[in-house]
C-alpha atoms as a PDB file:
ATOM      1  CA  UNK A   1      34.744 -26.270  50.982  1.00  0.00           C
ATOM      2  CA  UNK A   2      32.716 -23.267  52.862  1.00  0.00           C
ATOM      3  CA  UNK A   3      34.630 -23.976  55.910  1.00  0.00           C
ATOM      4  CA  UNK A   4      37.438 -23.451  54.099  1.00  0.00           C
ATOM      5  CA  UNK A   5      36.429 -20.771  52.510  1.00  0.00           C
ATOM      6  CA  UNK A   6      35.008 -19.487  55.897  1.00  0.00           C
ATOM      7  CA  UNK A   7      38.360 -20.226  57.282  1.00  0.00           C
ATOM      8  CA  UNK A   8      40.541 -18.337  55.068  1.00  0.00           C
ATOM      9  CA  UNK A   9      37.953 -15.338  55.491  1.00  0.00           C
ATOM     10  CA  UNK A  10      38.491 -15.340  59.056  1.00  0.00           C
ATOM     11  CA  UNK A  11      42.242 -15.475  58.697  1.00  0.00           C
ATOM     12  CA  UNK A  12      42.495 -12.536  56.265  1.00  0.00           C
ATOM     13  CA  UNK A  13      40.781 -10.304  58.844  1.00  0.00           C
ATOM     14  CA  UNK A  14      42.651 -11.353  61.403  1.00  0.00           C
ATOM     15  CA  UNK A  15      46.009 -10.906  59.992  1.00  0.00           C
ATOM     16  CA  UNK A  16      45.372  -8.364  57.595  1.00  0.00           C
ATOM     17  CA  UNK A  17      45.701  -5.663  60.796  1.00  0.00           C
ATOM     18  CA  UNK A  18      48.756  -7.236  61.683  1.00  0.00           C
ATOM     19  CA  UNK A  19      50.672  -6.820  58.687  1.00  0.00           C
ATOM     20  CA  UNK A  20      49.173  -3.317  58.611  1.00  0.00           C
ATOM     21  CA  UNK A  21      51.342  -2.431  61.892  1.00  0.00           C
ATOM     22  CA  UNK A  22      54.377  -4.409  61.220  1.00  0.00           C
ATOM     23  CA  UNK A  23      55.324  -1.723  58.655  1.00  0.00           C
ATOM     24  CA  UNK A  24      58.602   0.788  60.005  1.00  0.00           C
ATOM     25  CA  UNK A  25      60.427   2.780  58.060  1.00  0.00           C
ATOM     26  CA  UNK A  26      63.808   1.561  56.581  1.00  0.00           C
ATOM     27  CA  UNK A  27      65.385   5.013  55.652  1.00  0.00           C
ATOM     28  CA  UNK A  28      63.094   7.624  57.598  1.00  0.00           C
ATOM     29  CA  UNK A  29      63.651  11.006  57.067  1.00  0.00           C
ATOM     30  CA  UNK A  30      62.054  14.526  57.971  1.00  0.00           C
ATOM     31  CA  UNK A  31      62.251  18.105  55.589  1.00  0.00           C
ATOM     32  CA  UNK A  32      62.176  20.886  57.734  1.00  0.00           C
ATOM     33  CA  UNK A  33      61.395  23.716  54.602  1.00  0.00           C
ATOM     34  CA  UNK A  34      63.861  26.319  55.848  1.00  0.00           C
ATOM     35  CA  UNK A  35      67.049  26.630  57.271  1.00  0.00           C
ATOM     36  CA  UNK A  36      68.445  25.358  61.000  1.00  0.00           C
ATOM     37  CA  UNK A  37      67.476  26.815  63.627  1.00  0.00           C
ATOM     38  CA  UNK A  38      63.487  28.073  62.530  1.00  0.00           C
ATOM     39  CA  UNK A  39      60.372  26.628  63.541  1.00  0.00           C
ATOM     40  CA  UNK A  40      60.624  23.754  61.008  1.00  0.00           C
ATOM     41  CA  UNK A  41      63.639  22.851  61.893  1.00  0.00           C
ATOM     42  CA  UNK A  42      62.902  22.875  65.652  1.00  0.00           C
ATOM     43  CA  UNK A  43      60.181  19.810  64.675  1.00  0.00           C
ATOM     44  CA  UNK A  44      61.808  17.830  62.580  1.00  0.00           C
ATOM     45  CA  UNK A  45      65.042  17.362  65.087  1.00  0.00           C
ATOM     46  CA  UNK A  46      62.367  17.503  67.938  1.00  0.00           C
ATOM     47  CA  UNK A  47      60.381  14.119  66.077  1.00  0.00           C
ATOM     48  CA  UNK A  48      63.975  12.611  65.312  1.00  0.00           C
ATOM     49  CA  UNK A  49      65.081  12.708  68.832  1.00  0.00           C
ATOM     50  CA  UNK A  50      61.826  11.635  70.745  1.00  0.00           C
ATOM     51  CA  UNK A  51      61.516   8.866  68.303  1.00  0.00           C
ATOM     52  CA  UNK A  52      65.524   7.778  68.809  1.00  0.00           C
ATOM     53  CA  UNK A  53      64.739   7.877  72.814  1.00  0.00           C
ATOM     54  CA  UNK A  54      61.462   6.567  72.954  1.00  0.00           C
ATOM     55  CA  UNK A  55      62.647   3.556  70.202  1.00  0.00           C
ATOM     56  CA  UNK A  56      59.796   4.233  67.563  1.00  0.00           C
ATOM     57  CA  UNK A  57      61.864   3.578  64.936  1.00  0.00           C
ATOM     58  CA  UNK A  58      63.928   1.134  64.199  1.00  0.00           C
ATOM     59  CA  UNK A  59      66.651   3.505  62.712  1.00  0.00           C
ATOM     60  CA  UNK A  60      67.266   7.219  63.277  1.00  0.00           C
ATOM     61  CA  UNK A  61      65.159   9.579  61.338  1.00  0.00           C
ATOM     62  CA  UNK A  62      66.896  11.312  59.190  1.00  0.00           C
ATOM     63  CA  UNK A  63      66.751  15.576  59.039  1.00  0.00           C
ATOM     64  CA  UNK A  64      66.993  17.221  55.813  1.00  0.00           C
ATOM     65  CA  UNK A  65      66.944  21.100  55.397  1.00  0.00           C
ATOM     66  CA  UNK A  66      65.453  22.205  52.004  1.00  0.00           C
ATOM     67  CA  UNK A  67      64.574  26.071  51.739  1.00  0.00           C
ATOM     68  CA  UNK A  68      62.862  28.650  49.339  1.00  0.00           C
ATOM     69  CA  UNK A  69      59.856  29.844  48.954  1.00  0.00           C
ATOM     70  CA  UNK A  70      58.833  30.038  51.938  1.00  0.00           C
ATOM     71  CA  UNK A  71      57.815  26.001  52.452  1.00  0.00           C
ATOM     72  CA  UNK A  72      56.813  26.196  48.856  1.00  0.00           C
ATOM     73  CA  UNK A  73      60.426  24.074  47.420  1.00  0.00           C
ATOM     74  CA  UNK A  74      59.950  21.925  49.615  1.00  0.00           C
ATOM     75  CA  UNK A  75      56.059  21.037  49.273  1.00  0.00           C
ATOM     76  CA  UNK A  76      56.785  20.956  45.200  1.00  0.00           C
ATOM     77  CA  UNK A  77      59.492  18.325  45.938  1.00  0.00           C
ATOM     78  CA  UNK A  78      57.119  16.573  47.580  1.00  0.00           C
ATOM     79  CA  UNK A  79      54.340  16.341  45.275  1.00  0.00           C
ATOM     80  CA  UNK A  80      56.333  15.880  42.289  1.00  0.00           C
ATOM     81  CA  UNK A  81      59.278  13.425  43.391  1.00  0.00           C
ATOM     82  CA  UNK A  82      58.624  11.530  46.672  1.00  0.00           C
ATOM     83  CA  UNK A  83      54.540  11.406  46.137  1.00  0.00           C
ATOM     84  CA  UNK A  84      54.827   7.435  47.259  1.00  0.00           C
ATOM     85  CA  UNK A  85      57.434   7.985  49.512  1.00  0.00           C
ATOM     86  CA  UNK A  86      56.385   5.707  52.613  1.00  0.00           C
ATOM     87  CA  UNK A  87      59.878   6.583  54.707  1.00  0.00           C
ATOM     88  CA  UNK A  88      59.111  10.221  54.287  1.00  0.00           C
ATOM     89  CA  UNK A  89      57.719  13.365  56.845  1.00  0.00           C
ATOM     90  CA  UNK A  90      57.537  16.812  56.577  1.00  0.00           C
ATOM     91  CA  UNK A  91      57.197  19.851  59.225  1.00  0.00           C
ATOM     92  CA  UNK A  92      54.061  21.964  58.335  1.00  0.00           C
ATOM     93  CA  UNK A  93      53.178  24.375  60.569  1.00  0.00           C
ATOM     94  CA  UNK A  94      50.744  27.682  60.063  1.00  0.00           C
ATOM     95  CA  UNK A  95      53.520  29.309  57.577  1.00  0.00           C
ATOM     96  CA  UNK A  96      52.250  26.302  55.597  1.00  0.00           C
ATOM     97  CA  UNK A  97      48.020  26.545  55.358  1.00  0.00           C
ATOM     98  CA  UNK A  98      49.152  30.596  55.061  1.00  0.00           C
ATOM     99  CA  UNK A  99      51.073  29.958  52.077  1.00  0.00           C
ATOM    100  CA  UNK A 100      48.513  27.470  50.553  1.00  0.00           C
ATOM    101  CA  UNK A 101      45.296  29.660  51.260  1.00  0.00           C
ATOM    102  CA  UNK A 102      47.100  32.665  49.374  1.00  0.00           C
ATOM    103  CA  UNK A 103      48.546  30.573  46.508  1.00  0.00           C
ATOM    104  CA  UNK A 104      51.945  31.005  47.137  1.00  0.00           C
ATOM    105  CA  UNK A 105      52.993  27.234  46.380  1.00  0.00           C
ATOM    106  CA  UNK A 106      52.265  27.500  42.533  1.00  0.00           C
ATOM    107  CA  UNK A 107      50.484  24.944  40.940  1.00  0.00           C
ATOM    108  CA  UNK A 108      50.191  22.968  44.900  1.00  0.00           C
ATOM    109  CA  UNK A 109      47.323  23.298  47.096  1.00  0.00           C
ATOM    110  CA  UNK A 110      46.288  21.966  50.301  1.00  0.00           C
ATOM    111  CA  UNK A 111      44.939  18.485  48.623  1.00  0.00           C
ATOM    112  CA  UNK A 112      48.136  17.415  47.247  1.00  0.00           C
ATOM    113  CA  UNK A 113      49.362  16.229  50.568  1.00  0.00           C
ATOM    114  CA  UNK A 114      47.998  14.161  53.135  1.00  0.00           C
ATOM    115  CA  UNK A 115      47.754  15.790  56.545  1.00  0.00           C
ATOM    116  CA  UNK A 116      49.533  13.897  59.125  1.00  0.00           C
ATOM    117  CA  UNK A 117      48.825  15.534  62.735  1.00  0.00           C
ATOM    118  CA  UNK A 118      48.940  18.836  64.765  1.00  0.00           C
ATOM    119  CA  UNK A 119      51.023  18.620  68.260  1.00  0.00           C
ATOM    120  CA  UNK A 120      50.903  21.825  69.418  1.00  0.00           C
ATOM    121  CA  UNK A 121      50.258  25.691  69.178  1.00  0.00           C
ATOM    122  CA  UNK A 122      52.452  28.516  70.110  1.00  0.00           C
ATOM    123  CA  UNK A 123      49.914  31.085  70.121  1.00  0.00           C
ATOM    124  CA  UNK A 124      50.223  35.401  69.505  1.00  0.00           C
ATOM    125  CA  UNK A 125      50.408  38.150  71.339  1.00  0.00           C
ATOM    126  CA  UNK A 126      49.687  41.708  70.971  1.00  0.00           C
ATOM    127  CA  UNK A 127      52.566  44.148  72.907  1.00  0.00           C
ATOM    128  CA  UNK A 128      53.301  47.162  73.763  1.00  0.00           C
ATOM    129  CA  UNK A 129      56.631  49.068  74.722  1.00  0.00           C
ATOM    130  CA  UNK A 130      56.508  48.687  79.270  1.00  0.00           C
ATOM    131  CA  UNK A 131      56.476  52.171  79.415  1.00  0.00           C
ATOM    132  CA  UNK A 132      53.410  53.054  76.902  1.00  0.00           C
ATOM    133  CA  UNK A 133      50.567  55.357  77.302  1.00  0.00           C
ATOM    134  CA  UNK A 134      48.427  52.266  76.406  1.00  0.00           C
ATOM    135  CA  UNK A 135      47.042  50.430  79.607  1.00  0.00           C
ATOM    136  CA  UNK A 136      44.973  47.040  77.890  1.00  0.00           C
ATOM    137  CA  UNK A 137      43.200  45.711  74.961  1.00  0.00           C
ATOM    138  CA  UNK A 138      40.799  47.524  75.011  1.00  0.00           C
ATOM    139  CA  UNK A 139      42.488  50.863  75.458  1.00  0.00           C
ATOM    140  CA  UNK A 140      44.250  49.691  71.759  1.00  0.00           C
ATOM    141  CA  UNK A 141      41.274  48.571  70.408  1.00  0.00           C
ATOM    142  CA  UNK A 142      39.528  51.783  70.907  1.00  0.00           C
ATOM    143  CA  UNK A 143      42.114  54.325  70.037  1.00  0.00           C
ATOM    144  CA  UNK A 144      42.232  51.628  66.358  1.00  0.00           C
ATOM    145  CA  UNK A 145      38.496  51.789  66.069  1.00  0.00           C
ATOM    146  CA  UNK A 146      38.994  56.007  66.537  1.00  0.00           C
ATOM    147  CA  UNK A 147      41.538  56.432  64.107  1.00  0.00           C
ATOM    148  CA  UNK A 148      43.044  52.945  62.388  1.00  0.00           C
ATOM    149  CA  UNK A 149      45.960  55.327  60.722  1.00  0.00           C
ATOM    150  CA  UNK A 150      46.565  55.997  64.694  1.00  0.00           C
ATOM    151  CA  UNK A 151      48.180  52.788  65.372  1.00  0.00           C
ATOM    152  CA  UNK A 152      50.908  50.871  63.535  1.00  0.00           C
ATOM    153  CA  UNK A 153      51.633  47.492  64.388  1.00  0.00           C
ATOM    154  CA  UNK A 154      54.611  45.988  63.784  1.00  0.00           C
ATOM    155  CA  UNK A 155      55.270  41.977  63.217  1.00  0.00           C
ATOM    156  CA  UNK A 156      57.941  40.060  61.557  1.00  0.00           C
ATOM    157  CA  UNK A 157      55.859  38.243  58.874  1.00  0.00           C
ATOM    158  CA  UNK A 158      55.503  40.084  55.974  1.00  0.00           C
ATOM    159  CA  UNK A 159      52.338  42.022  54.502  1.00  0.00           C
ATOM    160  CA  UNK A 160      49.772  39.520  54.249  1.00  0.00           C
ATOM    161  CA  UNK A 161      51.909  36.904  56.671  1.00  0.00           C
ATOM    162  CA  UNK A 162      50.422  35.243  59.929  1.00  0.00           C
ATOM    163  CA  UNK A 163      51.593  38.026  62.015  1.00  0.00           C
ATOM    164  CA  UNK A 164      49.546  40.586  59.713  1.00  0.00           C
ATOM    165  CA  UNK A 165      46.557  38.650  59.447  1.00  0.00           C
ATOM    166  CA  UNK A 166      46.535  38.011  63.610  1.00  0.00           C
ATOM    167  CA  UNK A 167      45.890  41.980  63.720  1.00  0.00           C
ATOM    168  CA  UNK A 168      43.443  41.601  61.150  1.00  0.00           C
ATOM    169  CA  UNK A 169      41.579  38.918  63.028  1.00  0.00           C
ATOM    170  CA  UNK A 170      41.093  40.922  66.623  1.00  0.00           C
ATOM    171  CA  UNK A 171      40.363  43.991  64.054  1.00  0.00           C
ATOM    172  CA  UNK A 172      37.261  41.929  62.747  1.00  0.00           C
ATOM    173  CA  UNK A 173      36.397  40.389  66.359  1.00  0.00           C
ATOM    174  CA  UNK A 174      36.559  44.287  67.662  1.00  0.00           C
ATOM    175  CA  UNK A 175      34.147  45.488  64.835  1.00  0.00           C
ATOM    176  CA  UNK A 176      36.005  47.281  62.439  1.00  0.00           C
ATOM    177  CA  UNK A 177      34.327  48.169  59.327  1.00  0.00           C
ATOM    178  CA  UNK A 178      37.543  47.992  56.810  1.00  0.00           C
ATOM    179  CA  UNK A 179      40.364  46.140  58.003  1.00  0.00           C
ATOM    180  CA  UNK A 180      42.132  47.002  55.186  1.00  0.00           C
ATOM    181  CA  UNK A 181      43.119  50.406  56.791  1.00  0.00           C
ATOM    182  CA  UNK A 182      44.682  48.800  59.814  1.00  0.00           C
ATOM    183  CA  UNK A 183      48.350  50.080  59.590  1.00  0.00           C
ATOM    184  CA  UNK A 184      50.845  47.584  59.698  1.00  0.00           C
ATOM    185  CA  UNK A 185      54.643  47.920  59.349  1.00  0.00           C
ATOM    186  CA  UNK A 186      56.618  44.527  58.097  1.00  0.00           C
ATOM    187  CA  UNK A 187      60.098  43.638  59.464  1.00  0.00           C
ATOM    188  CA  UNK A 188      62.631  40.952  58.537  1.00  0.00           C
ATOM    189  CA  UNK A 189      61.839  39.414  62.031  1.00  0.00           C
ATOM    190  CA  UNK A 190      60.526  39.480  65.289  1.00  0.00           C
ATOM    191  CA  UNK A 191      63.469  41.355  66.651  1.00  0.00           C
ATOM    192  CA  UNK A 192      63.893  43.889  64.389  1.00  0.00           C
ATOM    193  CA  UNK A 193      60.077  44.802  64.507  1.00  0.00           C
ATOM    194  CA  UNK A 194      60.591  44.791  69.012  1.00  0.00           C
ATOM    195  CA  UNK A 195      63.010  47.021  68.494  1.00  0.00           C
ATOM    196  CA  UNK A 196      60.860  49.814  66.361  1.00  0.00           C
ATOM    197  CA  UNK A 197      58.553  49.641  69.806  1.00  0.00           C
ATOM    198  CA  UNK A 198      60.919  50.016  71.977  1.00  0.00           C
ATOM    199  CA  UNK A 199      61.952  53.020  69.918  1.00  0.00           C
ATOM    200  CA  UNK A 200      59.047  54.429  70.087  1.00  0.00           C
ATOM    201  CA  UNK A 201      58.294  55.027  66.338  1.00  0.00           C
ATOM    202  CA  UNK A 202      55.567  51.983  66.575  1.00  0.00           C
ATOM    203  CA  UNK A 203      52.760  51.538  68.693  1.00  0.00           C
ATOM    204  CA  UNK A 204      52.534  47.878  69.353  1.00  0.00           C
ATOM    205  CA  UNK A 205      53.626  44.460  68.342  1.00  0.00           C
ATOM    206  CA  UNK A 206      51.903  41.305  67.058  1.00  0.00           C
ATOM    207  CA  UNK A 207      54.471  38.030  66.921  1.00  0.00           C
ATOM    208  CA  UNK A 208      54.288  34.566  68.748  1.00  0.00           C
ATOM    209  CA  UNK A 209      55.086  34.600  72.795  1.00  0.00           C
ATOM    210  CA  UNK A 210      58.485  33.372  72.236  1.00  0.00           C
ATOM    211  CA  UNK A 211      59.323  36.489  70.503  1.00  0.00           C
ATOM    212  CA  UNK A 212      58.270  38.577  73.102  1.00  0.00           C
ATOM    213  CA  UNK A 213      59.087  36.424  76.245  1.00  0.00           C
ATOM    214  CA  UNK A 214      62.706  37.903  76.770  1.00  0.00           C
ATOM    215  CA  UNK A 215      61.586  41.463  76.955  1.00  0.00           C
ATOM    216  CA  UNK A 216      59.019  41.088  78.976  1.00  0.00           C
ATOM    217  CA  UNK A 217      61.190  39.559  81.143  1.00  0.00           C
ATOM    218  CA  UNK A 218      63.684  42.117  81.008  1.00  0.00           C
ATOM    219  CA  UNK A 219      60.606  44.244  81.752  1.00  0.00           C
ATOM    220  CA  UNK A 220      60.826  45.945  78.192  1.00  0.00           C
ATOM    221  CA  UNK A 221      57.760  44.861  76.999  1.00  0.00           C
ATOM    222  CA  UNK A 222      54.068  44.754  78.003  1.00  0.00           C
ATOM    223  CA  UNK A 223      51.759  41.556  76.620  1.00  0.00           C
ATOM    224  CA  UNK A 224      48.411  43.515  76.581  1.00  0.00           C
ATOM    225  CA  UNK A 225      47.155  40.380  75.045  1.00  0.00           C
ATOM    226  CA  UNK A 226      47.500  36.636  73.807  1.00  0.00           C
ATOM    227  CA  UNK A 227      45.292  34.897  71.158  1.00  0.00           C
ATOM    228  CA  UNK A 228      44.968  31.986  73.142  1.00  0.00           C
ATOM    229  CA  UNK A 229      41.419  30.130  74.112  1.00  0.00           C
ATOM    230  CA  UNK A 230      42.607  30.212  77.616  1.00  0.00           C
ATOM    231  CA  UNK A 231      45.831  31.611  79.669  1.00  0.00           C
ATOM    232  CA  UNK A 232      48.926  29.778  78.812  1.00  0.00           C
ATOM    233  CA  UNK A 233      49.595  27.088  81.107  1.00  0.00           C
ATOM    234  CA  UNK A 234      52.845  27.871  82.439  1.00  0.00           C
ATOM    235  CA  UNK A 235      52.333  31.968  81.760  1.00  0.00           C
ATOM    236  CA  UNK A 236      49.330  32.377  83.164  1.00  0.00           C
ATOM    237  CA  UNK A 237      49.677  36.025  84.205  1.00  0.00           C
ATOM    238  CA  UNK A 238      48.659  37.664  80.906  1.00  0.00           C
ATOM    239  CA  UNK A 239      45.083  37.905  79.521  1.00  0.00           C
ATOM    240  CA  UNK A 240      43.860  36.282  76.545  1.00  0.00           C
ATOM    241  CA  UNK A 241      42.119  38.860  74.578  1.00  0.00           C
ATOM    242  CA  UNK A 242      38.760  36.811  74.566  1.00  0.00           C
ATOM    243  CA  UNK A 243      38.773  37.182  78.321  1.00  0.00           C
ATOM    244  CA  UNK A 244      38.762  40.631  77.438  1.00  0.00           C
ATOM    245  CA  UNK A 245      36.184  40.382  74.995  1.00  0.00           C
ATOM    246  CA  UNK A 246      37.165  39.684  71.907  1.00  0.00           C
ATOM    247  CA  UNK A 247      36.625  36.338  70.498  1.00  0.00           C
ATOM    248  CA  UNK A 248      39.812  36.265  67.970  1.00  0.00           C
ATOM    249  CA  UNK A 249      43.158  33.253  68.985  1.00  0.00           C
ATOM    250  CA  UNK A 250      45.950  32.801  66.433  1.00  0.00           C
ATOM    251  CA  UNK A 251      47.598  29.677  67.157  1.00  0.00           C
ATOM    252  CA  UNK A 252      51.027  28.673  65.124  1.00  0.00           C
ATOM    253  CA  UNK A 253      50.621  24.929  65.024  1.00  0.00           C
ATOM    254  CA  UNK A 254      53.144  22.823  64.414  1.00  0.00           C
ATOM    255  CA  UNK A 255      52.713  19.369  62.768  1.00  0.00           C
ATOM    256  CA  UNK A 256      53.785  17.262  60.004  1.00  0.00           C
ATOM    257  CA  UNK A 257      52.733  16.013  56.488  1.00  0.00           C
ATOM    258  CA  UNK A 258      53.811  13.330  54.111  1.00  0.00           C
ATOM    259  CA  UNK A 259      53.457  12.436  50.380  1.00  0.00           C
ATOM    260  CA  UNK A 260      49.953  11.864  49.026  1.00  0.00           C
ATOM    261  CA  UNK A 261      50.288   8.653  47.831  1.00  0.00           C
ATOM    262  CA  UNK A 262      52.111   7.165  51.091  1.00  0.00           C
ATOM    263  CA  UNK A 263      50.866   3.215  51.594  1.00  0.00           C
ATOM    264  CA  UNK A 264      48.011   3.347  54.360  1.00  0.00           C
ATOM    265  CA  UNK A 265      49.839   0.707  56.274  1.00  0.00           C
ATOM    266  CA  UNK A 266      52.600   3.603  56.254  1.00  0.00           C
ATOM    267  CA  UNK A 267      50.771   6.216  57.222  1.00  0.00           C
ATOM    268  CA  UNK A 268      48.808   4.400  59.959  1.00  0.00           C
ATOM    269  CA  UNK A 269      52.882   3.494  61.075  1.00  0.00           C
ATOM    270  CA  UNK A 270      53.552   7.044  61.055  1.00  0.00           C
ATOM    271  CA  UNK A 271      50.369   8.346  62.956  1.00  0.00           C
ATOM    272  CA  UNK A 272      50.222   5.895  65.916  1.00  0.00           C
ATOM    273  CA  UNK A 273      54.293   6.514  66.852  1.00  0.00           C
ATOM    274  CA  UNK A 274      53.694  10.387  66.761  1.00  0.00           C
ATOM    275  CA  UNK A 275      50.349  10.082  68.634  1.00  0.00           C
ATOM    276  CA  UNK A 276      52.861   8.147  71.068  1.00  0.00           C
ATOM    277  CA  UNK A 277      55.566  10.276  70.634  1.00  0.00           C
ATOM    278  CA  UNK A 278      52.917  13.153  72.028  1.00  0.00           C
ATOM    279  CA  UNK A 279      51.957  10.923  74.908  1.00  0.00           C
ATOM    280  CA  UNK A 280      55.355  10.787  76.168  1.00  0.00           C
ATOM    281  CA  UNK A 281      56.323  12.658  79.323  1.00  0.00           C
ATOM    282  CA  UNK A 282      59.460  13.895  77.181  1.00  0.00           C
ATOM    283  CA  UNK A 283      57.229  15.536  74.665  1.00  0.00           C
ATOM    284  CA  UNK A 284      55.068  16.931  77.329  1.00  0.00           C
ATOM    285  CA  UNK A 285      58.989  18.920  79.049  1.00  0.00           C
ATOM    286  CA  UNK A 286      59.927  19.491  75.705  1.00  0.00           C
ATOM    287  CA  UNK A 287      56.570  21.369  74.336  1.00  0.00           C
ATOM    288  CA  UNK A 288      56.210  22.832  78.021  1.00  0.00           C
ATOM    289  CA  UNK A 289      59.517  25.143  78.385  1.00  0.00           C
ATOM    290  CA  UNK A 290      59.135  26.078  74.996  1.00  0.00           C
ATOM    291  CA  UNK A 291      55.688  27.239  75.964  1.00  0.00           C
ATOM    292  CA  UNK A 292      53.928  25.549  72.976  1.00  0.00           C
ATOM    293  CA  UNK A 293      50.343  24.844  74.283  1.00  0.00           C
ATOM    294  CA  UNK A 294      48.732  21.512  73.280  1.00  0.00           C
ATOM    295  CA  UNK A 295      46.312  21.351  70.175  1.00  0.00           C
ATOM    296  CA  UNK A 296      46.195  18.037  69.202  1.00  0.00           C
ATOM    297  CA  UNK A 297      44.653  16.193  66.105  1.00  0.00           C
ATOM    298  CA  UNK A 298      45.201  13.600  64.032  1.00  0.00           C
ATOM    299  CA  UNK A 299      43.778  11.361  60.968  1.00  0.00           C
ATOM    300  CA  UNK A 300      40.438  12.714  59.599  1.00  0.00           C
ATOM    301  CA  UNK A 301      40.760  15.144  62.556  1.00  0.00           C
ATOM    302  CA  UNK A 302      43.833  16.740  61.302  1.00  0.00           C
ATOM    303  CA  UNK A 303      42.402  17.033  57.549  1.00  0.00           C
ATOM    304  CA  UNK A 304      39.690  18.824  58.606  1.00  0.00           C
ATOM    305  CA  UNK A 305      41.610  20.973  61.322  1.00  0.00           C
ATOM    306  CA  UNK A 306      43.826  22.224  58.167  1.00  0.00           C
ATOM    307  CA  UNK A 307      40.859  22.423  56.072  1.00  0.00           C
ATOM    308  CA  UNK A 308      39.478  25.086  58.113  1.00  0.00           C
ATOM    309  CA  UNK A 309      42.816  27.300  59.172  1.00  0.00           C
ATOM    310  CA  UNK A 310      43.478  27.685  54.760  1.00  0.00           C
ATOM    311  CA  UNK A 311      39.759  28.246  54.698  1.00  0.00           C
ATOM    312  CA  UNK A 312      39.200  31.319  57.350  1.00  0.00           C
ATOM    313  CA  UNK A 313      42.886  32.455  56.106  1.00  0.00           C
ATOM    314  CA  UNK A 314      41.534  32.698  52.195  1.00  0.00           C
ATOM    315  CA  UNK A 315      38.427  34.304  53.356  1.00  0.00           C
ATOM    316  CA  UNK A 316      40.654  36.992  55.778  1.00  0.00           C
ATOM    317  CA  UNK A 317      43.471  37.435  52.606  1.00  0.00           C
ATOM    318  CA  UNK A 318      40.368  37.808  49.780  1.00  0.00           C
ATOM    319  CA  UNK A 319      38.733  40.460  52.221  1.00  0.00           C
ATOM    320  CA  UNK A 320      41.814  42.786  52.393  1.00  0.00           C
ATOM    321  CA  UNK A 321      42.640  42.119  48.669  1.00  0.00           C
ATOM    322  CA  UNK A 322      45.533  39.770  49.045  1.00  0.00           C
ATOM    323  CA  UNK A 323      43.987  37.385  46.492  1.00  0.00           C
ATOM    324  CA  UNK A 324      40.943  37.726  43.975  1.00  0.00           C
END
């Protein structure tokens, strides 16, 4: 009878793994939280596609668009209708832990979801108009620490947004005693705030690099900085402002969540095909051109990566009196 016992032990751990990995999908499907064409959208039909070409899933994933609120209809959907949804994924990206770590998902925070992974960062910059009297960094950073009325930055996030809080952040790293009178001007989008530099009316620009790429390109803009750790891999002719001495990066991750209550045999499904999925040499063309830098994590690693980015956000927003 204990080799039996002993038997049936041994079998249980051997084929309990198994059974664990033989879970896929049946109707997978990805929420981008906006409309086509954004940031969300760009993962979710990203994930569908490398996981249709690199046969991760046994049927194509599924992209649905679901706007308002800025993530938030989305995440409430989530947490109130599909909370054991195994088949489901969602794009998350900075927008997201912004969002949470100001309470702008009512009634949601960052614990109602389980974290899925990070695959990359497209990281800020701070520009000026090509033909400004402003050489570097330093030479903004100075004239801000003078006078913050001075300088207005412009960014397509609104007040309180990533692109606000990126200023805020090298304003802090530079030693400013009161961030709170850094001037900054809030625009519908990246474009529309480029274009009040190029005018002339602003002094500088804060956005992501593929904002700014095409002007400076067209030689209409000037990168004085990126909030990268390092130089961009494939745009390695601008300084990162910590070269330069400021210790301050504002990555825009991109990455994915799913329902809280998803089966672990689902979610460990889900995480080992996307940690593929990022291995692939299609991933690495795709992320490359569109000059997303890597910044990997996943499991526990990805919990406590987005435990941290709502964290120092909440601290930044409280400071300048977004939130008590």
């Amino acid at each position: 009878m204990k080799r039996f016992i002993g038997a049936l032990a041994i079998a249980a751990a051997i084929t309990t793994p198994a059974m664990a990995q033989e879970f896929k999908p049946t109707n997978p499907e990805c929420i981008a939280p906006a409309s086509p064409g954004g940031g969300w959208d760009f993962i979710c039909r990203t994930v569908s596609k490398l996981f249709n070409d690199l046969n991760l899933a046994d049927s194509a994933i599924q992209v649905t668009n679901m706007t308002g609120g800025g993530g938030g209809v989305a995440y409430a959907h989530v947490v109130a209708k599909r909370n054991e949804d195994d088949n489901l994924i969602v794009a998350a990206s900075n927008g997201t832990t912004t969002r949470l770590a100001q309470d702008a998902y009512p009634g949601n925070t960052e614990n109602d979801v389980r974290w899925l992974a990070s695959f990359g960062a497209e990281y800020g910059v701070i520009a000026v108009a090509a033909d400004s009297e402003i050489d570097d960094l330093k030479e903004l950073v100075e004239q801000v620490k003078a006078d913050p009325r001075s300088v207005a930055f412009a960014g397509g996030s609104a007040v309180g947004g990533y692109d606000h809080l990126k200023v805020l952040k090298l304003a802090k790293a530079a030693g400013v005693d009161d961030v709170r009178q850094i001037k900054y001007v809030a625009f519908s989008g990246g474009g529309e705030a480029m274009a009040q530099v190029l005018g002339g009316s602003i002094q500088a620009f804060t956005g992501d690099f593929s904002e700014v790429r095409g002007f400076v390109e067209a030689g209409d803009i000037r990168i004085v900085a990126v909030l990268a750790p390092k130089r961009l891999e494939n745009f390695n002719q601008f300084p990162t402002a910590v070269e330069q001495g400021y210790a301050v990066t504002g990555p825009n991750w991109r990455g994915l969540y799913v329902p809280k209550g998803m089966s672990d045999e689902a979610y460990a499904y889900w995480s080992e095909a996307v940690q593929k999925m990022v291995a692939s040499p299609e991933w690495e063309k795709i992320r490359s051109d569109a000059g997303i830098e890597p910044l990997d994590y996943f499991g526990e690693d990805v919990a406590a990566f987005v435990e941290g980015n709502v964290s120092e956000i909440r601290a930044l927003s409280k400071e300048i009196g977004l939130i008590k």
